[in-house]
C-alpha atoms as a PDB file:
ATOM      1  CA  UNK A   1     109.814 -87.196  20.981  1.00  0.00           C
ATOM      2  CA  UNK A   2     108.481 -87.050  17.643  1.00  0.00           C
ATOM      3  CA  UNK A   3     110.123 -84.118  16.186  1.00  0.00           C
ATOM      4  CA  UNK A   4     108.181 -83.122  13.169  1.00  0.00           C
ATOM      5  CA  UNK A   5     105.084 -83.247  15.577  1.00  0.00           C
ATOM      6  CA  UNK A   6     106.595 -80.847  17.954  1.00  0.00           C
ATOM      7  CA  UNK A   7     107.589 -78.584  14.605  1.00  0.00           C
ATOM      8  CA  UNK A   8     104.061 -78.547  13.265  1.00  0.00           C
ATOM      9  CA  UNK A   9     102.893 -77.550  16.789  1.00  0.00           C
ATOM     10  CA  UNK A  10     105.046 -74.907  17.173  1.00  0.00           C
ATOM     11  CA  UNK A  11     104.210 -73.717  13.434  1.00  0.00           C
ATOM     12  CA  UNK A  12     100.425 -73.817  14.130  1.00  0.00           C
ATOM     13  CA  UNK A  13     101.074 -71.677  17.589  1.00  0.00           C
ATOM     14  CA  UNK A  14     103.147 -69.305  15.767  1.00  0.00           C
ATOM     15  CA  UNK A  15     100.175 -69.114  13.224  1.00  0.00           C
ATOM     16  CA  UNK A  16      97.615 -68.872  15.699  1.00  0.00           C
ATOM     17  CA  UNK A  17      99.630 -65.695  17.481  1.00  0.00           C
ATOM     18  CA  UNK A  18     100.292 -63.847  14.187  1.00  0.00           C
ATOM     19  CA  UNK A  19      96.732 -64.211  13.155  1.00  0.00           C
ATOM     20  CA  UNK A  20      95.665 -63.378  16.569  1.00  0.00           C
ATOM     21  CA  UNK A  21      98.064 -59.937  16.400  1.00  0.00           C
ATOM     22  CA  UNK A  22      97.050 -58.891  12.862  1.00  0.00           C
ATOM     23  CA  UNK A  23      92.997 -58.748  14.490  1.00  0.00           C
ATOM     24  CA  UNK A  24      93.734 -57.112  17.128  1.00  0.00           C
ATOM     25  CA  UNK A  25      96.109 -54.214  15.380  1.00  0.00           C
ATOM     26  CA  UNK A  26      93.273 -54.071  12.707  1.00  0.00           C
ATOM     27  CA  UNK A  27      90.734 -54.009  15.577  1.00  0.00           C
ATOM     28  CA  UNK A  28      92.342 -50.808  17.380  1.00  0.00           C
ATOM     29  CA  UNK A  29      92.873 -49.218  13.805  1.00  0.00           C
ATOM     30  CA  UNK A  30      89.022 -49.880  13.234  1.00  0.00           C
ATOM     31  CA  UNK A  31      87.969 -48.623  16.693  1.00  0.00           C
ATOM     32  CA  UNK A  32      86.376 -45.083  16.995  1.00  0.00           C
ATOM     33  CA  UNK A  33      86.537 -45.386  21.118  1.00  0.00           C
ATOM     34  CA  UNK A  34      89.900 -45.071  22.508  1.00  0.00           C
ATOM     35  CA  UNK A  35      89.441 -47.033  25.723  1.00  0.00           C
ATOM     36  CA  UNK A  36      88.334 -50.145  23.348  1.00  0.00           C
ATOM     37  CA  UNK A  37      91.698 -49.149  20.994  1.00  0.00           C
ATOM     38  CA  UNK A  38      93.714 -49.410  23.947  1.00  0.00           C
ATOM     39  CA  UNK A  39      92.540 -52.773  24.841  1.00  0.00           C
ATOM     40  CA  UNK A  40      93.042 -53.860  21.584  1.00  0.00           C
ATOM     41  CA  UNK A  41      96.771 -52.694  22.227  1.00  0.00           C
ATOM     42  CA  UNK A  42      97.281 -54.366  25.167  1.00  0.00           C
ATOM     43  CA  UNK A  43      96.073 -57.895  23.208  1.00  0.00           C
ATOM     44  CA  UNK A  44      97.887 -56.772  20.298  1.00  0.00           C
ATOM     45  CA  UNK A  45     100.895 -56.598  22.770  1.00  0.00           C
ATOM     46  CA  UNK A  46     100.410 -60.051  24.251  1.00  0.00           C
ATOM     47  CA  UNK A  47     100.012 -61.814  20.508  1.00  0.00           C
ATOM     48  CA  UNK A  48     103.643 -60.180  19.862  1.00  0.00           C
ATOM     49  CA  UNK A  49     105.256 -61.571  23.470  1.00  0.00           C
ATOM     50  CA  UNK A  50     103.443 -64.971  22.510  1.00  0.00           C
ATOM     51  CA  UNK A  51     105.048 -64.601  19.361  1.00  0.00           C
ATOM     52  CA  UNK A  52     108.436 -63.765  20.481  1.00  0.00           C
ATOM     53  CA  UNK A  53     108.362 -66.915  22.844  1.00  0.00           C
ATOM     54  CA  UNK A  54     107.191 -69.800  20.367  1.00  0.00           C
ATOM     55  CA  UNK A  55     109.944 -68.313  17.642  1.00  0.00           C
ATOM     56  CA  UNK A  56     112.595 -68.969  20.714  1.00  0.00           C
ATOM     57  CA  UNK A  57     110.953 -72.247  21.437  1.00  0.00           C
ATOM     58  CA  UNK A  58     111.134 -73.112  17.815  1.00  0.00           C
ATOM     59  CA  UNK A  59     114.939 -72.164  17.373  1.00  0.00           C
ATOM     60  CA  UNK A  60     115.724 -73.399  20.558  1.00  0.00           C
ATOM     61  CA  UNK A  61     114.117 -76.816  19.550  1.00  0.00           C
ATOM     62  CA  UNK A  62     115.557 -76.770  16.231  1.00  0.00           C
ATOM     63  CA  UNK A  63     119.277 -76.156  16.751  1.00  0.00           C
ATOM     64  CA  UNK A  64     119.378 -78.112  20.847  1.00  0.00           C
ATOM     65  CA  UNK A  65     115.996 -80.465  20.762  1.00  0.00           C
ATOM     66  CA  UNK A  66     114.910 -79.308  24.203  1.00  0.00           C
ATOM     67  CA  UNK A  67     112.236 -76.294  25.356  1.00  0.00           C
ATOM     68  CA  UNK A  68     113.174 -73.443  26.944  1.00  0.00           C
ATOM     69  CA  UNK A  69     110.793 -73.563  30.368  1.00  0.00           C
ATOM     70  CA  UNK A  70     109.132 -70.238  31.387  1.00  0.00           C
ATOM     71  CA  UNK A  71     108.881 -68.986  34.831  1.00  0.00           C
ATOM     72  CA  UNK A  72     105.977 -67.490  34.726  1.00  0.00           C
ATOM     73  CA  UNK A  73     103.623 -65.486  32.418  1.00  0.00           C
ATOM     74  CA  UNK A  74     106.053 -62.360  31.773  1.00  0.00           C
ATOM     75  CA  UNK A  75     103.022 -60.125  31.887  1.00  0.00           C
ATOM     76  CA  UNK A  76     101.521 -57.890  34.166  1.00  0.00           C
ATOM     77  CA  UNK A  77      98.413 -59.128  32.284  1.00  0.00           C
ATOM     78  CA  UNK A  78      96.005 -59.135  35.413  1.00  0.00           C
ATOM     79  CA  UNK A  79      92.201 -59.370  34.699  1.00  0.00           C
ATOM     80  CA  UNK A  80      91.177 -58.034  38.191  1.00  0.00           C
ATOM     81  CA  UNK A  81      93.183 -54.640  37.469  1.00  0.00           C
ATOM     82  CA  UNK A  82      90.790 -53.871  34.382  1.00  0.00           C
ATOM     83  CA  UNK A  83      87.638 -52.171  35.230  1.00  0.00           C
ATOM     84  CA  UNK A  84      85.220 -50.967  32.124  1.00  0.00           C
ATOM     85  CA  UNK A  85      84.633 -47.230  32.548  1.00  0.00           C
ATOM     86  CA  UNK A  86      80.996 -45.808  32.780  1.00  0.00           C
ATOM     87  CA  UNK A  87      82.203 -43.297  30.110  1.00  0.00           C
ATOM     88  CA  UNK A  88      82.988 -46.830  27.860  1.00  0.00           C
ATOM     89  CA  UNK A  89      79.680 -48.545  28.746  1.00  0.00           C
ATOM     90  CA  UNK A  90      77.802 -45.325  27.711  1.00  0.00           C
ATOM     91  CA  UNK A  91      79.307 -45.096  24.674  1.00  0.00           C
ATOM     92  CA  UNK A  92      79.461 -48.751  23.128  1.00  0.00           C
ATOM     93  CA  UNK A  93      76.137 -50.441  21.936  1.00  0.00           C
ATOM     94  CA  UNK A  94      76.049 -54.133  21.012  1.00  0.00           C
ATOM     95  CA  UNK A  95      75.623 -52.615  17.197  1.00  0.00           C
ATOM     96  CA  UNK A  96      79.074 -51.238  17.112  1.00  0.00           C
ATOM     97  CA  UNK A  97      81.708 -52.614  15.764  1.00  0.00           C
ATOM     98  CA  UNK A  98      83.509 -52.906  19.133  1.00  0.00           C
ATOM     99  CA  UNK A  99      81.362 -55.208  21.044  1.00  0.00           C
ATOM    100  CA  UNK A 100      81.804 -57.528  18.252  1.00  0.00           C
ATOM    101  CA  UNK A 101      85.187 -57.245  17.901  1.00  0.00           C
ATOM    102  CA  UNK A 102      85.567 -58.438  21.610  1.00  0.00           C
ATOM    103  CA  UNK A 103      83.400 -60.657  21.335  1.00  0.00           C
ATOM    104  CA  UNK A 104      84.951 -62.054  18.228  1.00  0.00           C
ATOM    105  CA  UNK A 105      88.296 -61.598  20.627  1.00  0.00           C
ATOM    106  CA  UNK A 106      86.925 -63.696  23.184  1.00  0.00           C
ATOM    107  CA  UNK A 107      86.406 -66.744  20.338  1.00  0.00           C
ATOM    108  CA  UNK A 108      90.008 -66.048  19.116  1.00  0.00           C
ATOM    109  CA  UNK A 109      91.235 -66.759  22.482  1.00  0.00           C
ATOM    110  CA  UNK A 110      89.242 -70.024  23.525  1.00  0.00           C
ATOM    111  CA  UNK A 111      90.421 -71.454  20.344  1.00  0.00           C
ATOM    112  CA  UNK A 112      93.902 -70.820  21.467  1.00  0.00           C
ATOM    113  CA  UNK A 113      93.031 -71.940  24.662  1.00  0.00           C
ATOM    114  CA  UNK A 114      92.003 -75.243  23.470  1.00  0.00           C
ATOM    115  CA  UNK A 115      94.779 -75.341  20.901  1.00  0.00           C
ATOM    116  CA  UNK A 116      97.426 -75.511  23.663  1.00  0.00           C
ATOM    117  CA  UNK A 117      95.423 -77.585  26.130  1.00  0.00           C
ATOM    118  CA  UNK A 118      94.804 -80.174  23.322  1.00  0.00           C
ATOM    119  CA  UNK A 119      98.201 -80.064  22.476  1.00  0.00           C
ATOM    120  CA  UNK A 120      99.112 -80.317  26.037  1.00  0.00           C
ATOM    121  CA  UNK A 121      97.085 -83.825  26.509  1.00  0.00           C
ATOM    122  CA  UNK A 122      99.127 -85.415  23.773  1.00  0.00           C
ATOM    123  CA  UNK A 123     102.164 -83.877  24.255  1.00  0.00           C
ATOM    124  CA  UNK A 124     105.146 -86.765  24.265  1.00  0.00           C
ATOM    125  CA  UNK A 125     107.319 -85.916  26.743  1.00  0.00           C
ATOM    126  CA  UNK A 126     106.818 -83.933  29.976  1.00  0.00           C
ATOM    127  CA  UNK A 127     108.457 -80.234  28.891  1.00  0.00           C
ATOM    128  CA  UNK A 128     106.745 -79.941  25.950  1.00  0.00           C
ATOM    129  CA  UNK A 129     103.473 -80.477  27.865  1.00  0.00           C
ATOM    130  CA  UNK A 130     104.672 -78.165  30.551  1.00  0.00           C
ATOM    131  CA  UNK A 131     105.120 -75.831  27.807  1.00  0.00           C
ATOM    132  CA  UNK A 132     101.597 -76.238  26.404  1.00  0.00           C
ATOM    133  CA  UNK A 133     100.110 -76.227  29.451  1.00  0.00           C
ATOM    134  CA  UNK A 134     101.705 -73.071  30.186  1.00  0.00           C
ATOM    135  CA  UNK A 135     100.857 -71.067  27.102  1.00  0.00           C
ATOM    136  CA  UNK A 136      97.322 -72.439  27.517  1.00  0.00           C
ATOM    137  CA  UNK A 137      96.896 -70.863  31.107  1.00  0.00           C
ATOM    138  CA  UNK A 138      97.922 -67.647  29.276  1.00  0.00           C
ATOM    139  CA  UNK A 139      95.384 -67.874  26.966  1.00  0.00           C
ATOM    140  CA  UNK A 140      92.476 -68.316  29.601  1.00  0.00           C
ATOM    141  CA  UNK A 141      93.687 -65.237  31.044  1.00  0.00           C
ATOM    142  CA  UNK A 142      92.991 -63.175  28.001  1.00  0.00           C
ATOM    143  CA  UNK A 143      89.586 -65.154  27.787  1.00  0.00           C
ATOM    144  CA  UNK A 144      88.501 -64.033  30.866  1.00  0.00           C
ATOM    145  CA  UNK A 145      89.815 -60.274  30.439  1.00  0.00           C
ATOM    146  CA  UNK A 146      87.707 -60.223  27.463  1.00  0.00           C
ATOM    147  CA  UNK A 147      85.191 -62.239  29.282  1.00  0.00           C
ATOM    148  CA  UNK A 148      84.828 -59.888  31.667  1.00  0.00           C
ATOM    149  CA  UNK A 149      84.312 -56.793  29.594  1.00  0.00           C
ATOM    150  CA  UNK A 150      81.993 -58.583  27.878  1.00  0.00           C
ATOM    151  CA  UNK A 151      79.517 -59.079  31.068  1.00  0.00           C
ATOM    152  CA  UNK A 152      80.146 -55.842  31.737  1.00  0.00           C
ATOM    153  CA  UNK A 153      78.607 -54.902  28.215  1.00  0.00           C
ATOM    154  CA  UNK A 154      76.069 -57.214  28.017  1.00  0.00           C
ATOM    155  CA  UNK A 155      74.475 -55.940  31.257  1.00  0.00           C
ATOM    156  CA  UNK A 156      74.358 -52.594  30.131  1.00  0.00           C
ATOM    157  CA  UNK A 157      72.898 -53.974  27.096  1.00  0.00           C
ATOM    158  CA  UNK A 158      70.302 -55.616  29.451  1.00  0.00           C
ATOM    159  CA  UNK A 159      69.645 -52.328  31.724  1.00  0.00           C
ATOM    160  CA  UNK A 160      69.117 -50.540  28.410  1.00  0.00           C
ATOM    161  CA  UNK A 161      66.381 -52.305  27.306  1.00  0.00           C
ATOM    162  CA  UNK A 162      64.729 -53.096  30.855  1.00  0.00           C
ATOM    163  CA  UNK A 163      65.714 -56.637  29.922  1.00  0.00           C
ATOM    164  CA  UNK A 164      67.038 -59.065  32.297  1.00  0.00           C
ATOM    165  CA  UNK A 165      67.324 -62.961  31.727  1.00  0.00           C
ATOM    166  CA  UNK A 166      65.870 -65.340  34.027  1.00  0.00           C
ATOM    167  CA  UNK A 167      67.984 -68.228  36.191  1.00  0.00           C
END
């Protein structure tokens, strides 16, 4: 296992999460809707347990040259448990700054997303990729939370203005 390789991944992970945390706290702080600022703080949340996880991965690694291999996503992070409220879809409109910060969100994520599962491809022995692959399955779940708000949006959007795409 290469070790400098397995540093700079864990250094561009812990960037990714920081970066990912300092949008979302700014994002809630920038909100003037509180159901979007508490979604915002629930990502928010999620960037700081991803953080907390790759800075124990990294000192793990450092000091014993082995991962520490998680469970399971320690999250209650379910996107099936989220539903947009008609109060929230009555008062967001695609202008606002909200519906482009989740949709900005949504971006942040996939990157992530493909980060890890990049990562995970090339990853040089079998607990790192486990690892990788693991963090990367997180990540699609906050893609399709966001996802899912989106839609949710969007066809308002579309009802709005009597406009509805064609398949």
């Amino acid at each position: 296992m290469n070790n400098e390789k397995v540093l700079d991944i864990l250094k561009g992970a812990l960037l990714l999460e920081i970066r990912g945390k300092s949008f979302y706290q700014k994002s809630k702080e920038e909100s003037k809707i509180e159901e979007v600022k508490n979604i915002f703080k629930l990502m928010e949340e999620e960037e700081e347990k991803h953080i907390e996880i790759i800075k124990k991965q990294f000192e793990n690694y450092t000091q014993k040259g082995v991962f520490i291999l998680p469970e399971e996503i320690p999250s209650k992070f379910n996107v099936s448990d989220y539903v947009i409220s008609e109060k929230l879809k009555n008062e967001i409109k695609i202008t606002d700054y909200e519906s482009l910060a989740i949709y900005l969100a949504i971006n942040f994520e996939k990157e992530a997303f493909n980060f890890y599962s990049e990562k995970a491809k090339n990853a040089d022995n079998e607990d790192e990729k486990k690892l990788l692959n693991w963090l990367s399955e997180w990540e699609k779940s906050h893609v399709e939370f966001l996802s899912k708000i989106d839609e949710e949006l969007k066809e308002k959007i579309w009802f709005d203005n009597k406009f509805w795409p064609l398949y």
